[in-house]
Protein backbone atom coordinates (compact mmCIF):
# COMPACT_ATOMS: atom_id res chain seq x y z
CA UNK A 1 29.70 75.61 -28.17
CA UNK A 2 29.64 72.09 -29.07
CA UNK A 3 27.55 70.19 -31.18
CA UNK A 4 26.19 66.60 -30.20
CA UNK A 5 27.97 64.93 -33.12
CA UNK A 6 31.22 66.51 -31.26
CA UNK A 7 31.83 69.21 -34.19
CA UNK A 8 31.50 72.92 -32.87
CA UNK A 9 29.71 75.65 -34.30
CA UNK A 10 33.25 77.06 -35.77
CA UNK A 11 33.74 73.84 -37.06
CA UNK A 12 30.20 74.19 -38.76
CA UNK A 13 30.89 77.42 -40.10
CA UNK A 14 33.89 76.42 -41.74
CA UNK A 15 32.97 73.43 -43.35
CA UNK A 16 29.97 75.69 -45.21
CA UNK A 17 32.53 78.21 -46.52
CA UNK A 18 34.57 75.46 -47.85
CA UNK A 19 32.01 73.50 -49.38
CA UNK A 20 30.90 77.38 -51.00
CA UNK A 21 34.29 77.91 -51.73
CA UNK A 22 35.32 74.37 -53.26
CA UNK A 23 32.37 74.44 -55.57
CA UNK A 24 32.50 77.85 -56.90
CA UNK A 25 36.77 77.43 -57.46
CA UNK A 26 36.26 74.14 -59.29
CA UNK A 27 32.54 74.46 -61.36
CA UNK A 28 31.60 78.69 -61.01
CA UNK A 29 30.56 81.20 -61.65
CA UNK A 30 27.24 79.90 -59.83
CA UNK A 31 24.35 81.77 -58.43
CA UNK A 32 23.03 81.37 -54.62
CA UNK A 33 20.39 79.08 -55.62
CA UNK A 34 22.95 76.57 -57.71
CA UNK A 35 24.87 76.53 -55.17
CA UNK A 36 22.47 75.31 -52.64
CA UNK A 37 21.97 71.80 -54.47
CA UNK A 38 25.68 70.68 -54.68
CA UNK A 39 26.61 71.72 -51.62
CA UNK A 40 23.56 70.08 -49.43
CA UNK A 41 23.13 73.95 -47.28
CA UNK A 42 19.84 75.39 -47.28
CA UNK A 43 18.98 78.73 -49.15
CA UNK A 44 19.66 80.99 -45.38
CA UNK A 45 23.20 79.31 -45.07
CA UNK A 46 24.62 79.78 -48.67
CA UNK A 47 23.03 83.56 -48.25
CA UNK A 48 25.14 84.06 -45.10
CA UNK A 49 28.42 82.28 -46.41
CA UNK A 50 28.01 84.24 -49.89
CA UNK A 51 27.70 87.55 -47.57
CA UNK A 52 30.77 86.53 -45.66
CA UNK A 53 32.94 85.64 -48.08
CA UNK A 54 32.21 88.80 -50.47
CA UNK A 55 32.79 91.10 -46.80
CA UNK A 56 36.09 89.46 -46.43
CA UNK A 57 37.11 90.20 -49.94
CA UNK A 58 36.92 86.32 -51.40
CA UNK A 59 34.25 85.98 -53.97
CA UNK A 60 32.72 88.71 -56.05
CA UNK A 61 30.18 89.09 -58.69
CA UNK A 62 30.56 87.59 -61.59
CA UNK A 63 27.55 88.82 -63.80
CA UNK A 64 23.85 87.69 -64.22
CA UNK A 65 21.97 85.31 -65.63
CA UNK A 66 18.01 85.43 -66.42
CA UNK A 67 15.50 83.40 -64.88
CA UNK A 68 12.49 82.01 -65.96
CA UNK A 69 10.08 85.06 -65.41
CA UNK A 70 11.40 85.51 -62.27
CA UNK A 71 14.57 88.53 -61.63
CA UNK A 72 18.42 87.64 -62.81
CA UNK A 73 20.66 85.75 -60.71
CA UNK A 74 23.64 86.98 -59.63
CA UNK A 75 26.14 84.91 -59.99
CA UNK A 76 29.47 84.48 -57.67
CA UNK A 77 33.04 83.45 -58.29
CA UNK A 78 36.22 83.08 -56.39
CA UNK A 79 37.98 86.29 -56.59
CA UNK A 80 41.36 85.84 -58.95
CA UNK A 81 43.08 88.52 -56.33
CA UNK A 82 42.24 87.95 -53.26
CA UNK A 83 45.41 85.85 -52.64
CA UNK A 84 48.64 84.83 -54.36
CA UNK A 85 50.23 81.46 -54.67
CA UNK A 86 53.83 80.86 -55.03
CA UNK A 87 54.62 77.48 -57.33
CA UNK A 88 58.34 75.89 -57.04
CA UNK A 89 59.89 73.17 -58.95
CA UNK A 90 63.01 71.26 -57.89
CA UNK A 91 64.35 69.39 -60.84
CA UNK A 92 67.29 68.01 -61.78
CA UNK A 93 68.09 70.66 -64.35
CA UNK A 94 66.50 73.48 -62.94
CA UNK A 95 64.82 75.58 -60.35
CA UNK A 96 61.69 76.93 -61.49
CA UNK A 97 59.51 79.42 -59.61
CA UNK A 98 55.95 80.48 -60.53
CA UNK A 99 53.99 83.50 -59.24
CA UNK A 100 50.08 82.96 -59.39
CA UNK A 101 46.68 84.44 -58.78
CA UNK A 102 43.56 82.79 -57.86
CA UNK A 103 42.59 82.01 -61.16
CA UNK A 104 46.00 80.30 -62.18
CA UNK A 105 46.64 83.35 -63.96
CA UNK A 106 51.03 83.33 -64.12
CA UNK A 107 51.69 86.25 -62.73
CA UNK A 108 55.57 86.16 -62.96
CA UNK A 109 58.00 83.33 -63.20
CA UNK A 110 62.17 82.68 -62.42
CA UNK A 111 64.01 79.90 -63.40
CA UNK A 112 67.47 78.95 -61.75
CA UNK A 113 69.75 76.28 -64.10
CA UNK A 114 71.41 73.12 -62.20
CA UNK A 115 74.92 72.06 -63.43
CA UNK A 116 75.08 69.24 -61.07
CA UNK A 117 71.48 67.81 -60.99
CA UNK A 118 70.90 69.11 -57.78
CA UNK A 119 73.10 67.93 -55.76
CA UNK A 120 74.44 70.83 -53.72
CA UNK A 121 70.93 71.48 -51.04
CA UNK A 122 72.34 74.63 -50.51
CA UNK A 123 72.51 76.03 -53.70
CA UNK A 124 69.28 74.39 -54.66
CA UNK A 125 67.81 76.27 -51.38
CA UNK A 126 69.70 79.91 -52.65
CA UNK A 127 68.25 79.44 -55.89
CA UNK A 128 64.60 78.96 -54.46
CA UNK A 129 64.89 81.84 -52.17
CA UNK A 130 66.40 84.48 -55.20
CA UNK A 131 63.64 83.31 -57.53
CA UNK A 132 61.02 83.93 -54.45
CA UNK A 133 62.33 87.41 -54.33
CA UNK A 134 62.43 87.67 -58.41
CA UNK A 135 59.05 86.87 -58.80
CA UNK A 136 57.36 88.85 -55.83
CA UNK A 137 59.67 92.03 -56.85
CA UNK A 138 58.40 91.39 -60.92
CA UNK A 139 54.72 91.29 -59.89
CA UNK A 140 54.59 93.80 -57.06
CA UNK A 141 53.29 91.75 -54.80
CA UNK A 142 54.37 91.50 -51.62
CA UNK A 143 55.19 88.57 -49.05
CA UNK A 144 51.79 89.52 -46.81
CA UNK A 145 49.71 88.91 -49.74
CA UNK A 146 50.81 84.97 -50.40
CA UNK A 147 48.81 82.48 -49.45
CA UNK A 148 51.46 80.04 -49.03
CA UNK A 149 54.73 78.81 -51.29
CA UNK A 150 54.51 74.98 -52.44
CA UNK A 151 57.44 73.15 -53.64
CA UNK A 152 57.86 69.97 -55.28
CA UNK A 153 60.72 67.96 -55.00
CA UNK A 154 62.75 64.84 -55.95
CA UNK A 155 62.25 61.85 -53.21
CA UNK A 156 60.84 61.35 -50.68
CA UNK A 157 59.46 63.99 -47.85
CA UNK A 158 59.01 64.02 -44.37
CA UNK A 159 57.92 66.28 -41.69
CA UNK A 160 59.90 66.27 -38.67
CA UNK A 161 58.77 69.17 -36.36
CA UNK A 162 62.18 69.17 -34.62
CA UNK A 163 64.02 69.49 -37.67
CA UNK A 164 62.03 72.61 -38.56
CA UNK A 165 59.39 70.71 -41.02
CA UNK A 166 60.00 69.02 -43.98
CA UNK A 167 63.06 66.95 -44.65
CA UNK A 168 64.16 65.46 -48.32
CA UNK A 169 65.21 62.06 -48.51
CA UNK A 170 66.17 62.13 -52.15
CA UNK A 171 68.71 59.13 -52.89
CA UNK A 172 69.33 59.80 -56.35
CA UNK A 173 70.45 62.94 -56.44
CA UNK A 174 72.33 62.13 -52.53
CA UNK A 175 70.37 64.05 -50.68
CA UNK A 176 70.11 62.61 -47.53
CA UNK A 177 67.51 63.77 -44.63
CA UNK A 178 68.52 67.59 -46.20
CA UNK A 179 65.85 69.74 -43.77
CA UNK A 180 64.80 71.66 -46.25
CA UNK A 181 62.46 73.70 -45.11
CA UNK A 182 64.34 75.09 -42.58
CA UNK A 183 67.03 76.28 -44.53
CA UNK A 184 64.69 78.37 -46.59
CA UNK A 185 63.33 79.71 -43.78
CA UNK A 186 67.61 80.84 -42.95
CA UNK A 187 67.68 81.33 -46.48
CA UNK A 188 64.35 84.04 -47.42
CA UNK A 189 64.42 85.55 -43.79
CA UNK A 190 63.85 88.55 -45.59
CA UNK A 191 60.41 87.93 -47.21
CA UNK A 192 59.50 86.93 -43.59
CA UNK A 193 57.75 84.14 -42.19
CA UNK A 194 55.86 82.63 -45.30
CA UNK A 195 53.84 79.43 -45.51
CA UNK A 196 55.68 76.26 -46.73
CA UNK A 197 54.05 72.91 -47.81
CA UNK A 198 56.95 70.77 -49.71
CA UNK A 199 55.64 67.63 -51.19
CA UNK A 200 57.23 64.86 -53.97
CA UNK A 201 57.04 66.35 -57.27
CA UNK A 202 55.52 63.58 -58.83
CA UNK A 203 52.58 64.09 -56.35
CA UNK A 204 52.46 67.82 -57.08
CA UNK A 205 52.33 67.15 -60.77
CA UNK A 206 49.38 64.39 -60.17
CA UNK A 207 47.65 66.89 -58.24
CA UNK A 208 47.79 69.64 -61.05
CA UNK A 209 46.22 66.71 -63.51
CA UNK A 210 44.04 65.49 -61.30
CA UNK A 211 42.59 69.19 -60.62
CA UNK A 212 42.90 70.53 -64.18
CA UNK A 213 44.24 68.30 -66.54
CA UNK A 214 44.42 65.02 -68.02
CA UNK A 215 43.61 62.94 -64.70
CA UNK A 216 40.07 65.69 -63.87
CA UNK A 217 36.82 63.25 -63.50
CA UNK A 218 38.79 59.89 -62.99
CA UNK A 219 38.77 58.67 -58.81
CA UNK A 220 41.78 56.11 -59.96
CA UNK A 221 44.33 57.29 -61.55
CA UNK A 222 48.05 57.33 -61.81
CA UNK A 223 49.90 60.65 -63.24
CA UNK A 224 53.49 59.31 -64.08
CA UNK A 225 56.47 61.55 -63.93
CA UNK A 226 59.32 60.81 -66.67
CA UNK A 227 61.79 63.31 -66.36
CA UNK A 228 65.87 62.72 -65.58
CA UNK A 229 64.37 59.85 -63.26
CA UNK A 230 61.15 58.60 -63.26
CA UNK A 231 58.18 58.92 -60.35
CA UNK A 232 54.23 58.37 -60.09
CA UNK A 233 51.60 59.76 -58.19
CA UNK A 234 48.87 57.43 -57.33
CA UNK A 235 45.22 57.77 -56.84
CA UNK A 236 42.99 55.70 -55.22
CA UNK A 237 39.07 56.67 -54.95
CA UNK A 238 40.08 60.67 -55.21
CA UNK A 239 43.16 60.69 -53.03
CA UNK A 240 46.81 60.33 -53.38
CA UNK A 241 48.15 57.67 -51.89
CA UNK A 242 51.26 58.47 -49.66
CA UNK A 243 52.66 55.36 -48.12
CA UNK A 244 54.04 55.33 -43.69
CA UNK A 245 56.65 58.17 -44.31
CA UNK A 246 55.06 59.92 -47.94
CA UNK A 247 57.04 57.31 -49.72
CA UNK A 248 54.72 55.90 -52.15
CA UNK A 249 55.05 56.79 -55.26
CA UNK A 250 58.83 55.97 -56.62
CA UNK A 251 57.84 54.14 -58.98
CA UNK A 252 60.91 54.43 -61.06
CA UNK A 253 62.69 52.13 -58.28
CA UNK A 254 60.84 49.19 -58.83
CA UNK A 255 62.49 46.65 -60.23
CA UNK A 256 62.44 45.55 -64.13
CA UNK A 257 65.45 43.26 -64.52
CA UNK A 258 66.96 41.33 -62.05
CA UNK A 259 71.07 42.63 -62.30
CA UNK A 260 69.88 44.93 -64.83
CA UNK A 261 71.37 48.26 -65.62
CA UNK A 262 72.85 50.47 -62.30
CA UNK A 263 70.20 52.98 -61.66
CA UNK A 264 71.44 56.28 -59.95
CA UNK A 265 70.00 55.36 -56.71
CA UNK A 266 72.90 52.75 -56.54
CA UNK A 267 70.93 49.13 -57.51
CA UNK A 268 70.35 47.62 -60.44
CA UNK A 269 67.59 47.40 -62.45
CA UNK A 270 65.56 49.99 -61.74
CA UNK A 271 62.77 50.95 -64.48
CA UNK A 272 64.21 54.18 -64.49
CA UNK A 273 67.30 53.47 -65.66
CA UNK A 274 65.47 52.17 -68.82
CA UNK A 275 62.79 54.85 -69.41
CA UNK A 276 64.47 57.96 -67.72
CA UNK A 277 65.85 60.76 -69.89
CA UNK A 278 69.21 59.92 -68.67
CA UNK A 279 68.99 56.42 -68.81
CA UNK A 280 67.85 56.48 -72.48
CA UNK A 281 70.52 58.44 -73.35
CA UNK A 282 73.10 56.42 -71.46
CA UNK A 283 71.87 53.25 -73.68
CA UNK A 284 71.74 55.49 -76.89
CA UNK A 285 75.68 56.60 -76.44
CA UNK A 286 76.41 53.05 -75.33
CA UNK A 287 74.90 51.71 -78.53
CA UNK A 288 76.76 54.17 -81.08
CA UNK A 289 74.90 57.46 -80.53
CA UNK A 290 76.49 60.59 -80.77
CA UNK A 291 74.61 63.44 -79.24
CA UNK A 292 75.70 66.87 -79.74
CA UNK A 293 73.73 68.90 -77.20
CA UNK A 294 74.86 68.99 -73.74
CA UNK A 295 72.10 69.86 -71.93
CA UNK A 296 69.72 66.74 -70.99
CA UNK A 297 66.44 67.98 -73.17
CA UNK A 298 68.30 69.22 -75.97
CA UNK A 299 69.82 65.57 -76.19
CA UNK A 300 66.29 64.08 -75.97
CA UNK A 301 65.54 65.58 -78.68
CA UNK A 302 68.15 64.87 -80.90
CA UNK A 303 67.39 61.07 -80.40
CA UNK A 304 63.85 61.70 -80.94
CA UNK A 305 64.74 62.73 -84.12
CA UNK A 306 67.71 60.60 -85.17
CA UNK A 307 66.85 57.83 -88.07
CA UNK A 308 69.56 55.37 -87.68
CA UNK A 309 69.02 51.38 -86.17
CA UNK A 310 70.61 52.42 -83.03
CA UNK A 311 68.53 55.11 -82.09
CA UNK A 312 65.14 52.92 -83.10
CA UNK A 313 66.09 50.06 -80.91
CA UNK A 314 66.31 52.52 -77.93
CA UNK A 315 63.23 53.99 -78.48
CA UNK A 316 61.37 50.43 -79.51
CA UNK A 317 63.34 49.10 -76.67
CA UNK A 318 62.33 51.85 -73.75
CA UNK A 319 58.73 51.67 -75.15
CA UNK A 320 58.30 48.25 -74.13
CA UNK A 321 59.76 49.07 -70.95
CA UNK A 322 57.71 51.90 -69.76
CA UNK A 323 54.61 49.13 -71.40
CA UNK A 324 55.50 46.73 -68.84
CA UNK A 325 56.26 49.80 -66.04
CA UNK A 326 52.91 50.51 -66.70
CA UNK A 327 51.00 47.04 -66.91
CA UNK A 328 52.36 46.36 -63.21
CA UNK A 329 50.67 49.12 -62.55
CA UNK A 330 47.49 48.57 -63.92
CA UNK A 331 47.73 45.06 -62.39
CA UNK A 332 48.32 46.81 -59.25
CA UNK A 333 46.27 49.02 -58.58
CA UNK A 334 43.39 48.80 -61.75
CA UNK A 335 43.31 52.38 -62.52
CA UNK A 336 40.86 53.91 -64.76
CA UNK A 337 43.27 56.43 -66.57
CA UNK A 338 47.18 56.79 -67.02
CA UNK A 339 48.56 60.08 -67.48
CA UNK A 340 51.73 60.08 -69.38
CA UNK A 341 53.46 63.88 -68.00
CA UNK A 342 56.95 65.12 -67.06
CA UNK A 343 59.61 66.94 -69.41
CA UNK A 344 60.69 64.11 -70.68
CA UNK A 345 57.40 61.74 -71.27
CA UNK A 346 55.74 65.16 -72.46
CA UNK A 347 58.89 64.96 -75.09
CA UNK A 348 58.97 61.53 -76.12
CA UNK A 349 55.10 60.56 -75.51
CA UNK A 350 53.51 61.54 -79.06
CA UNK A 351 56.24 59.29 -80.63
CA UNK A 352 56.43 56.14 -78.47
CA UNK A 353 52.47 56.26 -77.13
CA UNK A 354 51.18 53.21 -79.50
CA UNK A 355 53.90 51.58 -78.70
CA UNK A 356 53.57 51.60 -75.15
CA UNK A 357 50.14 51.23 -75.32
CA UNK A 358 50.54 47.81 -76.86
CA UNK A 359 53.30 46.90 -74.70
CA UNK A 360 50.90 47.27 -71.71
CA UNK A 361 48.48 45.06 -73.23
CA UNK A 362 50.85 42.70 -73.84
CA UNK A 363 52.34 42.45 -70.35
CA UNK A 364 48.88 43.64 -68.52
CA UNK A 365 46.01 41.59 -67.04
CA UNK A 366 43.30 41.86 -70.11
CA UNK A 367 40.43 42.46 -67.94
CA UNK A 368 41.92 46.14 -65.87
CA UNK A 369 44.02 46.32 -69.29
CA UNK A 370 41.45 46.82 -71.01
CA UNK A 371 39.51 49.70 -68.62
CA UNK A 372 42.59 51.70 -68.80
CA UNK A 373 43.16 54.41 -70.45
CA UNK A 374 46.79 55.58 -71.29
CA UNK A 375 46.71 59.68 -72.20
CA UNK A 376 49.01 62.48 -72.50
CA UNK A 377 49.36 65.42 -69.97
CA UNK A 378 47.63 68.51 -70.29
CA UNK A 379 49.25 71.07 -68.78
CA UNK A 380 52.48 70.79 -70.09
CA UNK A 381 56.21 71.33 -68.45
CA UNK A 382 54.98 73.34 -65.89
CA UNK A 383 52.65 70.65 -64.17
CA UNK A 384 55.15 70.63 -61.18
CA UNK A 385 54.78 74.38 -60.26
CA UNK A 386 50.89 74.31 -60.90
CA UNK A 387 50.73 71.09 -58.38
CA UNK A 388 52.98 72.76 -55.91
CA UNK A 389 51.03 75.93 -56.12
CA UNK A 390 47.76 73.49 -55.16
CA UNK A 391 49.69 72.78 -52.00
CA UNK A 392 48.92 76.31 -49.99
CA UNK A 393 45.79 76.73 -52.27
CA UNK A 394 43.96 73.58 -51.03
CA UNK A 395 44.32 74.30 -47.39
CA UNK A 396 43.02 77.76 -47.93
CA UNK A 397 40.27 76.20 -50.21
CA UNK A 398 39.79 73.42 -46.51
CA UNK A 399 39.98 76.44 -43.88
CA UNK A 400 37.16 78.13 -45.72
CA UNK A 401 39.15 81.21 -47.28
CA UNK A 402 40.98 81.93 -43.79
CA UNK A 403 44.43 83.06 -44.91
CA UNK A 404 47.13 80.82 -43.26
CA UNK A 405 48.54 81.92 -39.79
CA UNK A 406 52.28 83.52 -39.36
CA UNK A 407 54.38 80.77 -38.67
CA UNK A 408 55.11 79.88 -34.85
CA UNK A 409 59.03 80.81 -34.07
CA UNK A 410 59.48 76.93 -32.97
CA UNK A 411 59.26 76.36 -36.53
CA UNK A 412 61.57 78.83 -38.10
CA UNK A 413 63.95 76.69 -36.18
């Protein structure tokens, strides 16, 4: 039956559950009658969604709480196990994958190293479908119960229906229209047809902040990625922003020095071949440094900690770069916070944050300078697998708390 605004009664009912849903993930436990006031539905309608939702297994009791005179109020929450979301992380160095609940409770996690940053898809695509099986087979859970996997990865992402869904266009690391999707649909046939939602890792990561983190309150915001290369995820009044194709966001590939430095996507000067973990490095060795760690975070460190000239010119020197990354920016787009996140910015932040900090005021606009704040991430190196878990959980949190439907054979290619 349709309504005369042109949204049916379906349509009705599911935009109540989700606005029940949304506000009990994101501010419960809540009682009926709290919930009535945030999410504009009379008294009757929160009754009937509540009674739904608890039927179906979604949100349960969470306790009481008195009233004045009157009896206690029950009050309701999302229920932690009433799904399970799978979190993936395509880095440079490794393949992480992250078993949650509900409640963001880890449930189990694999991790997958990456001799050659990545560059072999299929081995990258192997790894992800092992550490699916790992993680499933750790937490006895099985592949029914998911909600949906999310995966964040390098570059940029499209979704090409033909192609069997989402295909990487990730430069750097030469991965060039890799369908990705659809080999991990070859790859985990035997988990069965699972949900996938693959999205840039810098927007994963943004999302995780924005949700839980250093970025929750602000409606502008950008949550910058410094890890082997360097990414953002932009914000603008609440939502990412995600370019024609998903492309916004590579930040890292804007341009700081005319013939500058050769950034691994093949031109020159590139911010991230000043302020990325490899590019620091590269400038450290070239300017007398000696690390002894092979491994790209282990290196980090050791020029973190180094007290010579050459390693302090680096450090003062990639400071004022990632100031002036930053002030564009802020002259951009005016945001009201900057989150500072990624293995390598987590790493590094605490010592060059001042620095950079005055580097954007320098090079900034004073007015939007001046109304932006530059933090630290809060969730730590596993921001990316959080984000990507948001992925599947937001569209269940949108359909209301319908689980996902099997995937159509078209797209299992």
């Amino acid at each position: 039956m349709a309504r005369s605004n042109g949204r049916t009664v379906r349509d009705l009912r599911r935009s109540n559950r989700s606005a029940v849903l949304r506000h009990l993930y994101f501010e419960g436990p809540l009682s009926r009658l709290e919930l009535g006031p945030v999410t504009g539905l009379s008294s009757g309608s929160v009754s009937n969604v509540a009674a739904e939702l608890i039927a179906e297994g979604v949100l349960e009791e969470a306790g009481a709480v008195g009233s004045d005179g009157g009896r206690p109020r029950t009050l309701l929450r999302v229920a932690p196990r009433c799904g399970h979301l799978v979190g993936v992380d395509v880095g440079e160095t490794r393949v992480r994958v992250e078993l949650f609940d509900l409640a963001r409770t880890e449930l189990a996690r694999a991790e997958r190293p990456l001799a050659d940053g990545g560059r072999d898809a299929g081995r990258v695509v192997a790894h992800i479908a092992e550490g699916l099986a790992a993680v499933l087979a750790d937490a006895g859970v099985a592949p029914g119960e998911l909600l949906g996997v999310g995966l964040g990865v390098p570059g940029i992402v499209d979704r090409e229906p033909a192609r069997g869904g989402a295909v990487v266009h990730a430069q750097t690391i030469g991965w060039d229209a890799v369908p990705l999707e659809a080999m991990l649909r070859t790859a985990a046939t035997g988990l069965g047809d699972l949900p996938y939602t693959v999205a840039n890792g810098a927007k994963t990561l943004g999302q995780a902040e924005m949700w839980f983190g250093a970025g929750r309150g602000a409606r502008n915001a950008v949550i910058a990625l410094i890890g082997s290369g360097v990414g953002a995820c932009v914000v603008t009044d609440g939502t990412a922003y995600g370019g024609s194709a998903s492309g916004a966001g590579e930040w890292g590939h804007t341009t700081m020095q005319l013939r500058g430095r050769r950034c691994r996507c093949g031109a020159r000067g590139c911010l991230e071949a000043y302020v990325g973990a490899e590019g620091m490095l590269e400038r450290w060795r070239q300017a007398g440094g000696e690390p002894v760690a092979a491994d790209e975070e282990s290196a980090l460190a050791e020029l973190l900690a180094a007290d010579d000239p050459a390693a302090r010119a680096v450090l003062d020197e990639t400071a004022e770069y990632l100031g002036a990354g930053i002030a564009d920016l802020v002259n951009l787009f005016n945001p009201e916070r900057i989150v500072l996140s990624g293995w390598a910015g987590l790493l590094a932040g605490p010592r060059l944050l001042p620095a950079v900090r005055g580097a954007t005021a320098m090079y900034a606009l004073r007015y939007p300078a001046a109304r932006a704040a530059i933090e630290m991430g809060e969730l730590g190196t596993d921001a990316v697998t959080v984000g990507a878990a948001t992925l599947p959980l937001s569209r269940f949190l949108d359909a209301g708390g319908v689980r996902p439907p099997a995937v159509p054979a078209a797209a299992r290619g």
